[in-house]
PDB file of N, CA and C in Angstrom:
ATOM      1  N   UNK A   1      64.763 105.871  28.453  1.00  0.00           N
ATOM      2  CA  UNK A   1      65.329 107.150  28.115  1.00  0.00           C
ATOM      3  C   UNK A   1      66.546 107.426  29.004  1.00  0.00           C
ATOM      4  N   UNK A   2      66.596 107.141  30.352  1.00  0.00           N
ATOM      5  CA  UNK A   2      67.702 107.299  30.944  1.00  0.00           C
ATOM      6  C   UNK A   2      68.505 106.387  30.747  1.00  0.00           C
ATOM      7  N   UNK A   3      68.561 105.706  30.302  1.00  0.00           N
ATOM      8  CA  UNK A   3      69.649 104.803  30.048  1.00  0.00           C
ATOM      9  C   UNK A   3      70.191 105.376  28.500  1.00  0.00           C
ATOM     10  N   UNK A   4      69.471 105.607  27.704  1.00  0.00           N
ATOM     11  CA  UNK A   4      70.656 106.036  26.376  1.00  0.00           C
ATOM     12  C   UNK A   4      71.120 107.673  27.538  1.00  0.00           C
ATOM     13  N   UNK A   5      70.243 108.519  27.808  1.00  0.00           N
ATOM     14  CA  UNK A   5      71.172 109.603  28.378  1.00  0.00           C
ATOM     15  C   UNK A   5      72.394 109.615  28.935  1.00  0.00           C
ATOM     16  N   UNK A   6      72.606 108.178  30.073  1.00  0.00           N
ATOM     17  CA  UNK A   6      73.725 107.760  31.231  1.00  0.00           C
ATOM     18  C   UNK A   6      74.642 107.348  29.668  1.00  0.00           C
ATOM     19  N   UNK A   7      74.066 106.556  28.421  1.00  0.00           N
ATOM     20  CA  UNK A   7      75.266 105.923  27.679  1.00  0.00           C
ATOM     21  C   UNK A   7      75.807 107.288  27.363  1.00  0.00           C
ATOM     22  N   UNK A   8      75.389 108.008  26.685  1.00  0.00           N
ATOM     23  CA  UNK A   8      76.141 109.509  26.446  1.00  0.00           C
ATOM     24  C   UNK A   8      76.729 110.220  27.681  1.00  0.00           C
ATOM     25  N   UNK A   9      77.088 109.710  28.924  1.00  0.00           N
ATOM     26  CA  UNK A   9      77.712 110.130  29.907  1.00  0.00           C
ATOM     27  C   UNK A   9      77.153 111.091  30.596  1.00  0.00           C
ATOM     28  N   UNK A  10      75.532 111.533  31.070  1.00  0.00           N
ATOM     29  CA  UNK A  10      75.311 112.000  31.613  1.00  0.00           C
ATOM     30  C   UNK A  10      74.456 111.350  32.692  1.00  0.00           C
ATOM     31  N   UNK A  11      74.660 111.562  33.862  1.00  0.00           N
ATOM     32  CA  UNK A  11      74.147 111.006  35.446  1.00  0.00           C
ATOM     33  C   UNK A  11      72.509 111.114  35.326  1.00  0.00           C
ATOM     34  N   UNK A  12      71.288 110.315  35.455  1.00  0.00           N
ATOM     35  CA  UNK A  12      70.276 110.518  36.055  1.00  0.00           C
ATOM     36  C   UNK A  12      69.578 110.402  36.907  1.00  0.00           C
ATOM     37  N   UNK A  13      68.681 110.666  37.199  1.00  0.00           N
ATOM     38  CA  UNK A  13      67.372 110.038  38.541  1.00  0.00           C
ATOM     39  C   UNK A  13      66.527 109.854  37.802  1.00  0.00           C
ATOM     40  N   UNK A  14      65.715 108.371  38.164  1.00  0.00           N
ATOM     41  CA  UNK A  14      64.377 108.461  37.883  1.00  0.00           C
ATOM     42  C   UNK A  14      63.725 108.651  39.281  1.00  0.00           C
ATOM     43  N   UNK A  15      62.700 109.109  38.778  1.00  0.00           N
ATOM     44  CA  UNK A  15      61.785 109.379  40.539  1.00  0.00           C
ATOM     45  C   UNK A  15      60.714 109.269  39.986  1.00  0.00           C
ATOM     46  N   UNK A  16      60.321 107.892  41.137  1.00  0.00           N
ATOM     47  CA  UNK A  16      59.280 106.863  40.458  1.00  0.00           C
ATOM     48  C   UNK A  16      57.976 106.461  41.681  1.00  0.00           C
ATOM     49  N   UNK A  17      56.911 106.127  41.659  1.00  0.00           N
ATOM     50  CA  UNK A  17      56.112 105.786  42.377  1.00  0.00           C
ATOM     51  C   UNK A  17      56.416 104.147  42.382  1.00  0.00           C
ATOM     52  N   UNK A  18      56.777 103.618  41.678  1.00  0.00           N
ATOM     53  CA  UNK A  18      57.198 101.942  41.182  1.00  0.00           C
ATOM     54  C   UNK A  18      58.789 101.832  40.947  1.00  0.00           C
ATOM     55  N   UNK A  19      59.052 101.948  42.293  1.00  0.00           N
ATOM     56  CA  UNK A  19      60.536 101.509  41.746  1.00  0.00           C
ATOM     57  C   UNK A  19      60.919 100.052  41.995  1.00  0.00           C
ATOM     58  N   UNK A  20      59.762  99.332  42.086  1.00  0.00           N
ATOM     59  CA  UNK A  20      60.379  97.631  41.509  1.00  0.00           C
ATOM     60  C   UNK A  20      60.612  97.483  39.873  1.00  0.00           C
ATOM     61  N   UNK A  21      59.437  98.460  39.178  1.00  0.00           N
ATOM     62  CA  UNK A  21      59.907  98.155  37.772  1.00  0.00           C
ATOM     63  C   UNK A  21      61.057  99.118  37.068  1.00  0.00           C
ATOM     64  N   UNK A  22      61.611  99.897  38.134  1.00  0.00           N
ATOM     65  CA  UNK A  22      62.880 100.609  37.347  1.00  0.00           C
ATOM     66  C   UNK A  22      63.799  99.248  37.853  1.00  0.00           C
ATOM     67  N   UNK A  23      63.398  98.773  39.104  1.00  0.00           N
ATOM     68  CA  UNK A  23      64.730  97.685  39.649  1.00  0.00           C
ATOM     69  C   UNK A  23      64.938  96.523  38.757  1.00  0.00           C
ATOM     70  N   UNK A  24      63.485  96.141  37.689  1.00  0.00           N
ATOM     71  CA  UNK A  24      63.182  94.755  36.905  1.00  0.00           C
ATOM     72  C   UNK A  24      64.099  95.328  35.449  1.00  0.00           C
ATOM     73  N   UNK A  25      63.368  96.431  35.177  1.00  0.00           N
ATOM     74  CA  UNK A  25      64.114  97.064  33.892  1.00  0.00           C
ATOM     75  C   UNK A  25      65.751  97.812  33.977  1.00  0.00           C
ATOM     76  N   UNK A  26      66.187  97.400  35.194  1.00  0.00           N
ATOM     77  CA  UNK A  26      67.697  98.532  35.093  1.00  0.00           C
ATOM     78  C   UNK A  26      67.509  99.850  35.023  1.00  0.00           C
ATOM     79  N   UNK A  27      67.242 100.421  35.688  1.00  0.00           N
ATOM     80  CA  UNK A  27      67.195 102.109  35.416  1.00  0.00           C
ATOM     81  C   UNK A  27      68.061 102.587  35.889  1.00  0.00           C
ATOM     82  N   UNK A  28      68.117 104.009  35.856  1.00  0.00           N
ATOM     83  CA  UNK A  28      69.210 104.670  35.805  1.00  0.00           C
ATOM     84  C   UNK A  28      68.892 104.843  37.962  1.00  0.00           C
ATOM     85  N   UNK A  29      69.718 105.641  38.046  1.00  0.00           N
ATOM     86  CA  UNK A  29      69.204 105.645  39.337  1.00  0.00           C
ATOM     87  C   UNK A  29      68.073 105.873  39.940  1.00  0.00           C
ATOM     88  N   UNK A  30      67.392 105.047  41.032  1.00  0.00           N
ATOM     89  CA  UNK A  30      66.032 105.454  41.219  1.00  0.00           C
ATOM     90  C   UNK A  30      65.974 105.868  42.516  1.00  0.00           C
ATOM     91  N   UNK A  31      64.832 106.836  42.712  1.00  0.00           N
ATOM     92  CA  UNK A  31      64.044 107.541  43.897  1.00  0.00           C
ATOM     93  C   UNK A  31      62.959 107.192  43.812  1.00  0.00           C
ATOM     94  N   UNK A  32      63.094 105.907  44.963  1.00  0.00           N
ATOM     95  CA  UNK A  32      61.073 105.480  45.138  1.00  0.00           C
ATOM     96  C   UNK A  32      60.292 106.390  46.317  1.00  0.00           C
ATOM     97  N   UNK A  33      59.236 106.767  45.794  1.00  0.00           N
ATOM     98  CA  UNK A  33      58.282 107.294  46.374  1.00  0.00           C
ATOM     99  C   UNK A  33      56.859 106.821  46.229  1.00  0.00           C
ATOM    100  N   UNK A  34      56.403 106.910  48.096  1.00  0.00           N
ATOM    101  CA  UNK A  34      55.195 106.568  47.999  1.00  0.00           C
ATOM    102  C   UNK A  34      53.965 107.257  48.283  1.00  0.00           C
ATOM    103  N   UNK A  35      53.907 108.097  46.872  1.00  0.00           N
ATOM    104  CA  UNK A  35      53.135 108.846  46.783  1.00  0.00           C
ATOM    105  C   UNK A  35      52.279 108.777  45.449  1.00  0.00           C
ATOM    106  N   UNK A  36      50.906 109.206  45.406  1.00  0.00           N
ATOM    107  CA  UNK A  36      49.693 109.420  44.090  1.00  0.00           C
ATOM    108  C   UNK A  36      50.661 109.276  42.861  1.00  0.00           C
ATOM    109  N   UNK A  37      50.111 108.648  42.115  1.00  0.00           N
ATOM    110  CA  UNK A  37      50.788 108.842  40.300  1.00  0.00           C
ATOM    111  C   UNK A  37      50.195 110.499  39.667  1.00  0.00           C
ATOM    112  N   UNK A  38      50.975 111.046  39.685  1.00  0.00           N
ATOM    113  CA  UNK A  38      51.177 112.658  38.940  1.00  0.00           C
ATOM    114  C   UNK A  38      51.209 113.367  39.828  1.00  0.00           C
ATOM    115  N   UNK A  39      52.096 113.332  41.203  1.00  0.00           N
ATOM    116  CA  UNK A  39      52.651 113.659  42.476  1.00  0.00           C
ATOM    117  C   UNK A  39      53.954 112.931  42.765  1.00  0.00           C
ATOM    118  N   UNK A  40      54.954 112.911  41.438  1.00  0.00           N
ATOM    119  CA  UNK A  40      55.816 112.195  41.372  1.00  0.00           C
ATOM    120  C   UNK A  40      56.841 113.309  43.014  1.00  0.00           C
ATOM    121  N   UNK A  41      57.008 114.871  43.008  1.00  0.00           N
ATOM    122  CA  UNK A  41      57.218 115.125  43.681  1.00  0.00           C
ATOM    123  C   UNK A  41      56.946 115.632  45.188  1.00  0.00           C
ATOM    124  N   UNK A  42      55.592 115.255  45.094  1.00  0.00           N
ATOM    125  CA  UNK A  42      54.653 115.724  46.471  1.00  0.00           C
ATOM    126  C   UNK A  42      53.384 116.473  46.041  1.00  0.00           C
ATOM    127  N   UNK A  43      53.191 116.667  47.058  1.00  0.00           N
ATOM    128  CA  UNK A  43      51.869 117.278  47.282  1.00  0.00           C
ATOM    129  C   UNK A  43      51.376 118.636  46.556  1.00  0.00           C
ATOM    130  N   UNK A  44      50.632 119.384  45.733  1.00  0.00           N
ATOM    131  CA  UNK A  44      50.628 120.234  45.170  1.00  0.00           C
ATOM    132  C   UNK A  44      50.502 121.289  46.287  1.00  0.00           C
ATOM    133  N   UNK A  45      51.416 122.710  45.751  1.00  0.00           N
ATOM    134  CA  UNK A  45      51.523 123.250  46.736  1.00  0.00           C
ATOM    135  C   UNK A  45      52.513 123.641  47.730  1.00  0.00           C
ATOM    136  N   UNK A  46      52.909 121.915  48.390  1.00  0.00           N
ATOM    137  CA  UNK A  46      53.533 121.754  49.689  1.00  0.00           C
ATOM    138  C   UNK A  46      55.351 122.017  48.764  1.00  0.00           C
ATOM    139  N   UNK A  47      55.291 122.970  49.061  1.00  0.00           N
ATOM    140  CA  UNK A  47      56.996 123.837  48.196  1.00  0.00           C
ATOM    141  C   UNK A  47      58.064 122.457  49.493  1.00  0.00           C
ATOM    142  N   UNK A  48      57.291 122.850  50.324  1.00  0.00           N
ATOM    143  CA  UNK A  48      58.761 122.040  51.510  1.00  0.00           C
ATOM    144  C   UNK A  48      58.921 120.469  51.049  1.00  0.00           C
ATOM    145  N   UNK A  49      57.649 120.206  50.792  1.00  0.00           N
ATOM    146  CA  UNK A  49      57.673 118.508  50.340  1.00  0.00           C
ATOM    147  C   UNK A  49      58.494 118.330  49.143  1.00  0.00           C
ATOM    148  N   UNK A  50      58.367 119.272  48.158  1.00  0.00           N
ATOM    149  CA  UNK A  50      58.662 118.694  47.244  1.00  0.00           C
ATOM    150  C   UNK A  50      60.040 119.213  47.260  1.00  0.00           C
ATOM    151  N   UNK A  51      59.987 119.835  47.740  1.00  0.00           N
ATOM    152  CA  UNK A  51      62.103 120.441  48.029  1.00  0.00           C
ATOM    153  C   UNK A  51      62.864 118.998  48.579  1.00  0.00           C
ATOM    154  N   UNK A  52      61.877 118.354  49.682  1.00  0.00           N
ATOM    155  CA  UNK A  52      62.934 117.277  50.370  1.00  0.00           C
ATOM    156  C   UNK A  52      63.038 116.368  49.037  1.00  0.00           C
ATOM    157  N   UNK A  53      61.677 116.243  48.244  1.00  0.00           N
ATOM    158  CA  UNK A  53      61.891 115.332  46.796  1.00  0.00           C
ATOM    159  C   UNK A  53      62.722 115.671  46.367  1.00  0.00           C
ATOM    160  N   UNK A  54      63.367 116.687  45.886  1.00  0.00           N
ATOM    161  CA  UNK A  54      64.099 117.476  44.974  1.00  0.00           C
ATOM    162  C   UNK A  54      66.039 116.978  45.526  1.00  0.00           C
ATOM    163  N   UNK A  55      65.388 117.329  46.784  1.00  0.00           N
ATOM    164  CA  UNK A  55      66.938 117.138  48.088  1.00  0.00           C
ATOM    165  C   UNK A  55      67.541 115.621  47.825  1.00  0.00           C
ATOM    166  N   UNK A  56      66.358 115.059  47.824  1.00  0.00           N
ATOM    167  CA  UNK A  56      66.958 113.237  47.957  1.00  0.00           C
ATOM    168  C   UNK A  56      67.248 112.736  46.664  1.00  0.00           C
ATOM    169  N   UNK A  57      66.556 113.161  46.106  1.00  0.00           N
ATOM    170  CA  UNK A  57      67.231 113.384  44.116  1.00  0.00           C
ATOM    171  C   UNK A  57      68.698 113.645  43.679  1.00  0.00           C
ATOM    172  N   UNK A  58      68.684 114.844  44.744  1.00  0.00           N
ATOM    173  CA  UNK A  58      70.099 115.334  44.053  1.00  0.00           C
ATOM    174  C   UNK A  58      70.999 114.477  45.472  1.00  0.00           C
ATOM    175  N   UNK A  59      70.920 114.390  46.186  1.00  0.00           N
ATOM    176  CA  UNK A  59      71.554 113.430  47.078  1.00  0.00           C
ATOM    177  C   UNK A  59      72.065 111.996  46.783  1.00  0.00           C
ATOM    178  N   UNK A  60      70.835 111.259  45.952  1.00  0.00           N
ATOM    179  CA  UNK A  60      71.113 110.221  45.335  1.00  0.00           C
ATOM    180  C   UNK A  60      72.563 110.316  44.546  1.00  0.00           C
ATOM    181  N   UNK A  61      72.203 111.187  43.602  1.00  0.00           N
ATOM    182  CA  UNK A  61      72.706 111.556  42.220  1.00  0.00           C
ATOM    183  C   UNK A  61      74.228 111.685  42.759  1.00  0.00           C
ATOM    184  N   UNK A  62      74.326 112.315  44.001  1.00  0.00           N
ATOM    185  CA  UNK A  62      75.890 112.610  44.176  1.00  0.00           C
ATOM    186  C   UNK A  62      76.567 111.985  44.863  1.00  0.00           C
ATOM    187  N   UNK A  63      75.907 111.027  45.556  1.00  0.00           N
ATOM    188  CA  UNK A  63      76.363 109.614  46.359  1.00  0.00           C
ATOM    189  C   UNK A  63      76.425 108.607  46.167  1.00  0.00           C
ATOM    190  N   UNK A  64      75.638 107.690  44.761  1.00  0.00           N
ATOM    191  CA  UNK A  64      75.162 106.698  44.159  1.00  0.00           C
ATOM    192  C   UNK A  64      76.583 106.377  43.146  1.00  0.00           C
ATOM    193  N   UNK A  65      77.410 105.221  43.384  1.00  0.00           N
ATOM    194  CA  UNK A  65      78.005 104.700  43.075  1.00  0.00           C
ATOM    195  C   UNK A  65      78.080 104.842  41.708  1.00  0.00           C
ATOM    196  N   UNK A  66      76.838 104.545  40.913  1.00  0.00           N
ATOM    197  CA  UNK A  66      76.705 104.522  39.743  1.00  0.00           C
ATOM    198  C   UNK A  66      74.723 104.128  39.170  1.00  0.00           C
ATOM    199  N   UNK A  67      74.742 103.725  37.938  1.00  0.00           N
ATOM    200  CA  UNK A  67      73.403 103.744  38.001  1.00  0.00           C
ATOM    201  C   UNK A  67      73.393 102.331  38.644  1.00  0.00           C
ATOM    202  N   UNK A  68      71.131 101.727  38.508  1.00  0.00           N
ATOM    203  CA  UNK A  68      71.089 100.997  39.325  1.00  0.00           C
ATOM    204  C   UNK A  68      71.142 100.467  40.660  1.00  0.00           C
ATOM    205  N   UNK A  69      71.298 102.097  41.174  1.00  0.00           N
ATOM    206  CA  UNK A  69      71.240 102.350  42.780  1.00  0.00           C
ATOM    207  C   UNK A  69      70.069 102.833  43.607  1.00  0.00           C
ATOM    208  N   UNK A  70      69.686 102.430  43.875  1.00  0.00           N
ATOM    209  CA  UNK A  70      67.890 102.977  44.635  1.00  0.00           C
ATOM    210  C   UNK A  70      67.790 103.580  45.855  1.00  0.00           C
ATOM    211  N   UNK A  71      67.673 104.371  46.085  1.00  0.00           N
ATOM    212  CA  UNK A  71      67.168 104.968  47.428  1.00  0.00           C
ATOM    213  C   UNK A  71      65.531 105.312  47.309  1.00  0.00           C
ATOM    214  N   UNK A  72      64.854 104.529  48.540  1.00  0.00           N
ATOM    215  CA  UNK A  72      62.918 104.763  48.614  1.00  0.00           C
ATOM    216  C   UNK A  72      63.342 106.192  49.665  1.00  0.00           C
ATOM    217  N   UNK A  73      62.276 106.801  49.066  1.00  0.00           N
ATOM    218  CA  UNK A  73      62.226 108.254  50.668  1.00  0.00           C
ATOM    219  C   UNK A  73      61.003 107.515  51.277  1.00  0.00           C
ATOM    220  N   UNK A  74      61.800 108.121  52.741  1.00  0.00           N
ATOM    221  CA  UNK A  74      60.345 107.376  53.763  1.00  0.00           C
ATOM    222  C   UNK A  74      59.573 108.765  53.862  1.00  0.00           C
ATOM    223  N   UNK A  75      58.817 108.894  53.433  1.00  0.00           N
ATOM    224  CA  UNK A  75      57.626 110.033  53.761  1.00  0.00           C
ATOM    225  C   UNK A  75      56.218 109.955  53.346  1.00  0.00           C
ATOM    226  N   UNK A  76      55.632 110.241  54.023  1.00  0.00           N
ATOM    227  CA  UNK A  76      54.227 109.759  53.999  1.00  0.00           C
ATOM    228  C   UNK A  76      53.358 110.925  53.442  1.00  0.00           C
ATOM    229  N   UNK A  77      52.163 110.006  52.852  1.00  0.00           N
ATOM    230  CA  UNK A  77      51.559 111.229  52.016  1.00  0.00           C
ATOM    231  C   UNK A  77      50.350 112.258  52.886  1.00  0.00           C
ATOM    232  N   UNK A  78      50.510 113.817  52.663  1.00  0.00           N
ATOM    233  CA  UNK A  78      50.011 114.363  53.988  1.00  0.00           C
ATOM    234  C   UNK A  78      48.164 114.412  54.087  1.00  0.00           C
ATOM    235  N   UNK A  79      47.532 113.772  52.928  1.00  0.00           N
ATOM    236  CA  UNK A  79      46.356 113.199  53.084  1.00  0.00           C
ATOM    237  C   UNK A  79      45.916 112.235  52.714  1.00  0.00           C
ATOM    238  N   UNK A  80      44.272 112.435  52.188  1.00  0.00           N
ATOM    239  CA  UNK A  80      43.839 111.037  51.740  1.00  0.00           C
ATOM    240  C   UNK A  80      43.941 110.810  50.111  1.00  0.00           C
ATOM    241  N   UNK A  81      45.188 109.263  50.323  1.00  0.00           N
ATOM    242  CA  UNK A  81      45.739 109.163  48.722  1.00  0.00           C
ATOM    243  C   UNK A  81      44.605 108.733  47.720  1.00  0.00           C
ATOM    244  N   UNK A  82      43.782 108.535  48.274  1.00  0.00           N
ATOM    245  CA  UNK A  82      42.387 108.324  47.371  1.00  0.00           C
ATOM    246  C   UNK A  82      41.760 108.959  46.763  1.00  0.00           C
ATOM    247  N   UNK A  83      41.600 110.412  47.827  1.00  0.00           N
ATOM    248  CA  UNK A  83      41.557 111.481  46.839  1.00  0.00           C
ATOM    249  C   UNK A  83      42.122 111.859  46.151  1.00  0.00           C
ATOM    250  N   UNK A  84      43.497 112.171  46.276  1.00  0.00           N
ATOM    251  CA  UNK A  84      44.586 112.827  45.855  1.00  0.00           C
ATOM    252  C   UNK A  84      44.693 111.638  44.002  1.00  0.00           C
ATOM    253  N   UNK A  85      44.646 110.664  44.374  1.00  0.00           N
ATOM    254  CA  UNK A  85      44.171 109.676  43.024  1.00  0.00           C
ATOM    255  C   UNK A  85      43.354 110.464  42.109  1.00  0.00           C
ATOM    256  N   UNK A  86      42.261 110.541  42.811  1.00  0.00           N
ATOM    257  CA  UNK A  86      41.127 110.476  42.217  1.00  0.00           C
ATOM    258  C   UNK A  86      40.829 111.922  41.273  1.00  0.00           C
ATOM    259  N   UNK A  87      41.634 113.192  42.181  1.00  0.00           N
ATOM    260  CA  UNK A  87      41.810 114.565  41.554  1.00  0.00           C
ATOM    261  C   UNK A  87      42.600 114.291  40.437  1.00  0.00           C
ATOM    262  N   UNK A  88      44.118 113.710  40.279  1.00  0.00           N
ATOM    263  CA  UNK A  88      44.928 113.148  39.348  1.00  0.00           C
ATOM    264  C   UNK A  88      44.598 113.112  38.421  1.00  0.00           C
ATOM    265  N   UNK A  89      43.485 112.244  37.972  1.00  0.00           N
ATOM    266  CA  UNK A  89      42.935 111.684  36.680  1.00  0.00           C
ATOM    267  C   UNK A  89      41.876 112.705  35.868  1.00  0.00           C
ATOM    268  N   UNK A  90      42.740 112.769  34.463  1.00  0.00           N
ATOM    269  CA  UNK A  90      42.044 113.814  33.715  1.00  0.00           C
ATOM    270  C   UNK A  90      40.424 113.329  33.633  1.00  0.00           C
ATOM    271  N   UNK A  91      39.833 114.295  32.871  1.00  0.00           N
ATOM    272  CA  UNK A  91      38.103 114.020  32.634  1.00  0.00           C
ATOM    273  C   UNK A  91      38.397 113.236  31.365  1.00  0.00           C
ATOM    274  N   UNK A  92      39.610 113.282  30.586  1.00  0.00           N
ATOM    275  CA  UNK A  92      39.392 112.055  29.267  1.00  0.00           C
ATOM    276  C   UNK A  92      40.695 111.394  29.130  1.00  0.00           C
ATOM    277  N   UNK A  93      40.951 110.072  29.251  1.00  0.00           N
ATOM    278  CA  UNK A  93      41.866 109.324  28.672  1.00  0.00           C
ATOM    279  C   UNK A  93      42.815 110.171  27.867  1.00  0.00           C
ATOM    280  N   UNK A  94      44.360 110.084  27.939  1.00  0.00           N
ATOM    281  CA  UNK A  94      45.334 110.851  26.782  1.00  0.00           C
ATOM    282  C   UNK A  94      44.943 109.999  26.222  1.00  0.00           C
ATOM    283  N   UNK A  95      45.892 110.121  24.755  1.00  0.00           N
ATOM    284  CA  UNK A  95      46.063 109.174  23.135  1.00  0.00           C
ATOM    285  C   UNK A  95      46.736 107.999  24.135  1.00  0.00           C
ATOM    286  N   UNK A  96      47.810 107.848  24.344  1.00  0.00           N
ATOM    287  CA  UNK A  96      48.756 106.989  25.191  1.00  0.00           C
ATOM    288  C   UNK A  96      47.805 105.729  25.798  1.00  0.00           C
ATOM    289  N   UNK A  97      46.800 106.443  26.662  1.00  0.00           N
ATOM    290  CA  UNK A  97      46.276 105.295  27.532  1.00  0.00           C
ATOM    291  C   UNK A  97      45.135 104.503  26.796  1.00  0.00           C
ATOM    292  N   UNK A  98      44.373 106.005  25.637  1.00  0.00           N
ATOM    293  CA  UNK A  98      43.124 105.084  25.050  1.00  0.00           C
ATOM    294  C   UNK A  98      44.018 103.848  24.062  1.00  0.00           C
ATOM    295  N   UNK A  99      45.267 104.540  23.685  1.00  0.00           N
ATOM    296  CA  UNK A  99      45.821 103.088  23.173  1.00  0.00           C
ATOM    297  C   UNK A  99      45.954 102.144  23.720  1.00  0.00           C
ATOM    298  N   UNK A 100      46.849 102.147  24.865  1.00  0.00           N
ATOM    299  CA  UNK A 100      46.839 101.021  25.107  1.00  0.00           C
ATOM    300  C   UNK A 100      46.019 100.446  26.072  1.00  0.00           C
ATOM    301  N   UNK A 101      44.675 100.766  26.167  1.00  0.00           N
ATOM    302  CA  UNK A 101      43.359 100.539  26.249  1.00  0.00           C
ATOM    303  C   UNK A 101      42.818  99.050  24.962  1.00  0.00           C
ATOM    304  N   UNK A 102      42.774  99.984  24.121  1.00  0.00           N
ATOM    305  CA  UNK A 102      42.642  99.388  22.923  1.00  0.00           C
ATOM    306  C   UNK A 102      43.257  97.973  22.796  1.00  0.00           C
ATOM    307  N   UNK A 103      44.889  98.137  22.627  1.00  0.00           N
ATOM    308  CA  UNK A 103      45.659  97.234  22.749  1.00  0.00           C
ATOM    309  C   UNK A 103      45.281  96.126  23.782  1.00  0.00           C
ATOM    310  N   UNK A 104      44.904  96.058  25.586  1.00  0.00           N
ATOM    311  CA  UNK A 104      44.488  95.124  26.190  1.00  0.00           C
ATOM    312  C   UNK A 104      43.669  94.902  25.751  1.00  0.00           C
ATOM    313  N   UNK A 105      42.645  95.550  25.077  1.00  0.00           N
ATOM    314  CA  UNK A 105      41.067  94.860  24.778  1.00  0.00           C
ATOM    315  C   UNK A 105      41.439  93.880  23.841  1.00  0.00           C
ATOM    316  N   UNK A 106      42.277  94.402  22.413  1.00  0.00           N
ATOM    317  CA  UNK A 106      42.453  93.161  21.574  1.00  0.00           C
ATOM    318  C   UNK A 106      42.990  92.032  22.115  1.00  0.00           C
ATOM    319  N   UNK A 107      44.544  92.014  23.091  1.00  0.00           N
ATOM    320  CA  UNK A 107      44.674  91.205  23.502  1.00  0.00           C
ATOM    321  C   UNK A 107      43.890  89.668  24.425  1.00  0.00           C
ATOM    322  N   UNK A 108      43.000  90.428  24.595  1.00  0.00           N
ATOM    323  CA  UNK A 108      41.995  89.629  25.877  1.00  0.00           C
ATOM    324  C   UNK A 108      40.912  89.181  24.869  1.00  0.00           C
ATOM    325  N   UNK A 109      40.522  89.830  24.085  1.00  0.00           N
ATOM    326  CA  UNK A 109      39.518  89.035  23.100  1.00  0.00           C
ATOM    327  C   UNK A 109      40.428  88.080  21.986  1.00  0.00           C
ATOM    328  N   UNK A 110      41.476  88.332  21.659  1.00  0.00           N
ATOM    329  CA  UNK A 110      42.358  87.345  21.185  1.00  0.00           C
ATOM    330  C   UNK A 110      43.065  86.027  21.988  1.00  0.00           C
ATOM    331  N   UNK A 111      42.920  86.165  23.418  1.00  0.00           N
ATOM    332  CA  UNK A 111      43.127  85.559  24.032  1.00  0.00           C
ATOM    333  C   UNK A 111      44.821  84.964  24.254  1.00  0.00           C
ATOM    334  N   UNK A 112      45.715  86.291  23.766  1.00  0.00           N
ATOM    335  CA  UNK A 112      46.829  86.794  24.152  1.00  0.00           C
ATOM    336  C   UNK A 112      47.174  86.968  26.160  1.00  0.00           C
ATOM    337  N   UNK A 113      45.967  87.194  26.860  1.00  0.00           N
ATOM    338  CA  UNK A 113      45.941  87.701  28.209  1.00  0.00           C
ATOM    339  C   UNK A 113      45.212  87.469  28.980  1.00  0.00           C
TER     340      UNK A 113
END
């Protein structure tokens, strides 16, 4: 998605927990963070955390040569990411994941994987 946006001439960030696979796929500019998946900006709550997220975003965005430029923030997560995981995850699978749920299962009994 950021990449047709940047072709229509507008600047993005992705801000990613995995920014090796924005680096494998070309993305638009990335902000790696190492923090819980659905804490793309911090900690719930923590307004200051997620401001510095917000800060290094738009910092990127206005210093970054062009896309394909990565900056990781060094900041650490302010508890235990296990929990913080573990709260994350809804009580039921979206459509999205039971698919492609589905999808590995066929693959692996087809012996695709």
């Amino acid at each position: 998605m950021a990449r047709i946006i940047e072709a229509a001439g507008v600047p993005t960030v992705t801000v990613t927990m995995m920014p090796i696979l924005s680096d494998k796929y070309r993305s638009s500019r990335t902000l790696g963070v190492q923090f819980p998946f659905g804490h793309s900006f911090g900690a719930v709550n923590d307004r200051a955390m997620q401001r510095r997220t917000l800060d290094a975003a738009l910092q990127l965005l206005i210093n970054a040569p062009g896309p394909e430029a990565r900056v990781d923030v060094d900041e650490q997560w302010p508890g235990d990411v296990r929990e913080a995981y573990k709260n994350w995850q809804p009580d039921e699978p979206s459509p999205i994941v039971l698919r492609s749920m589905e999808m590995i299962r066929q693959a692996s009994q087809s012996g695709t994987i």
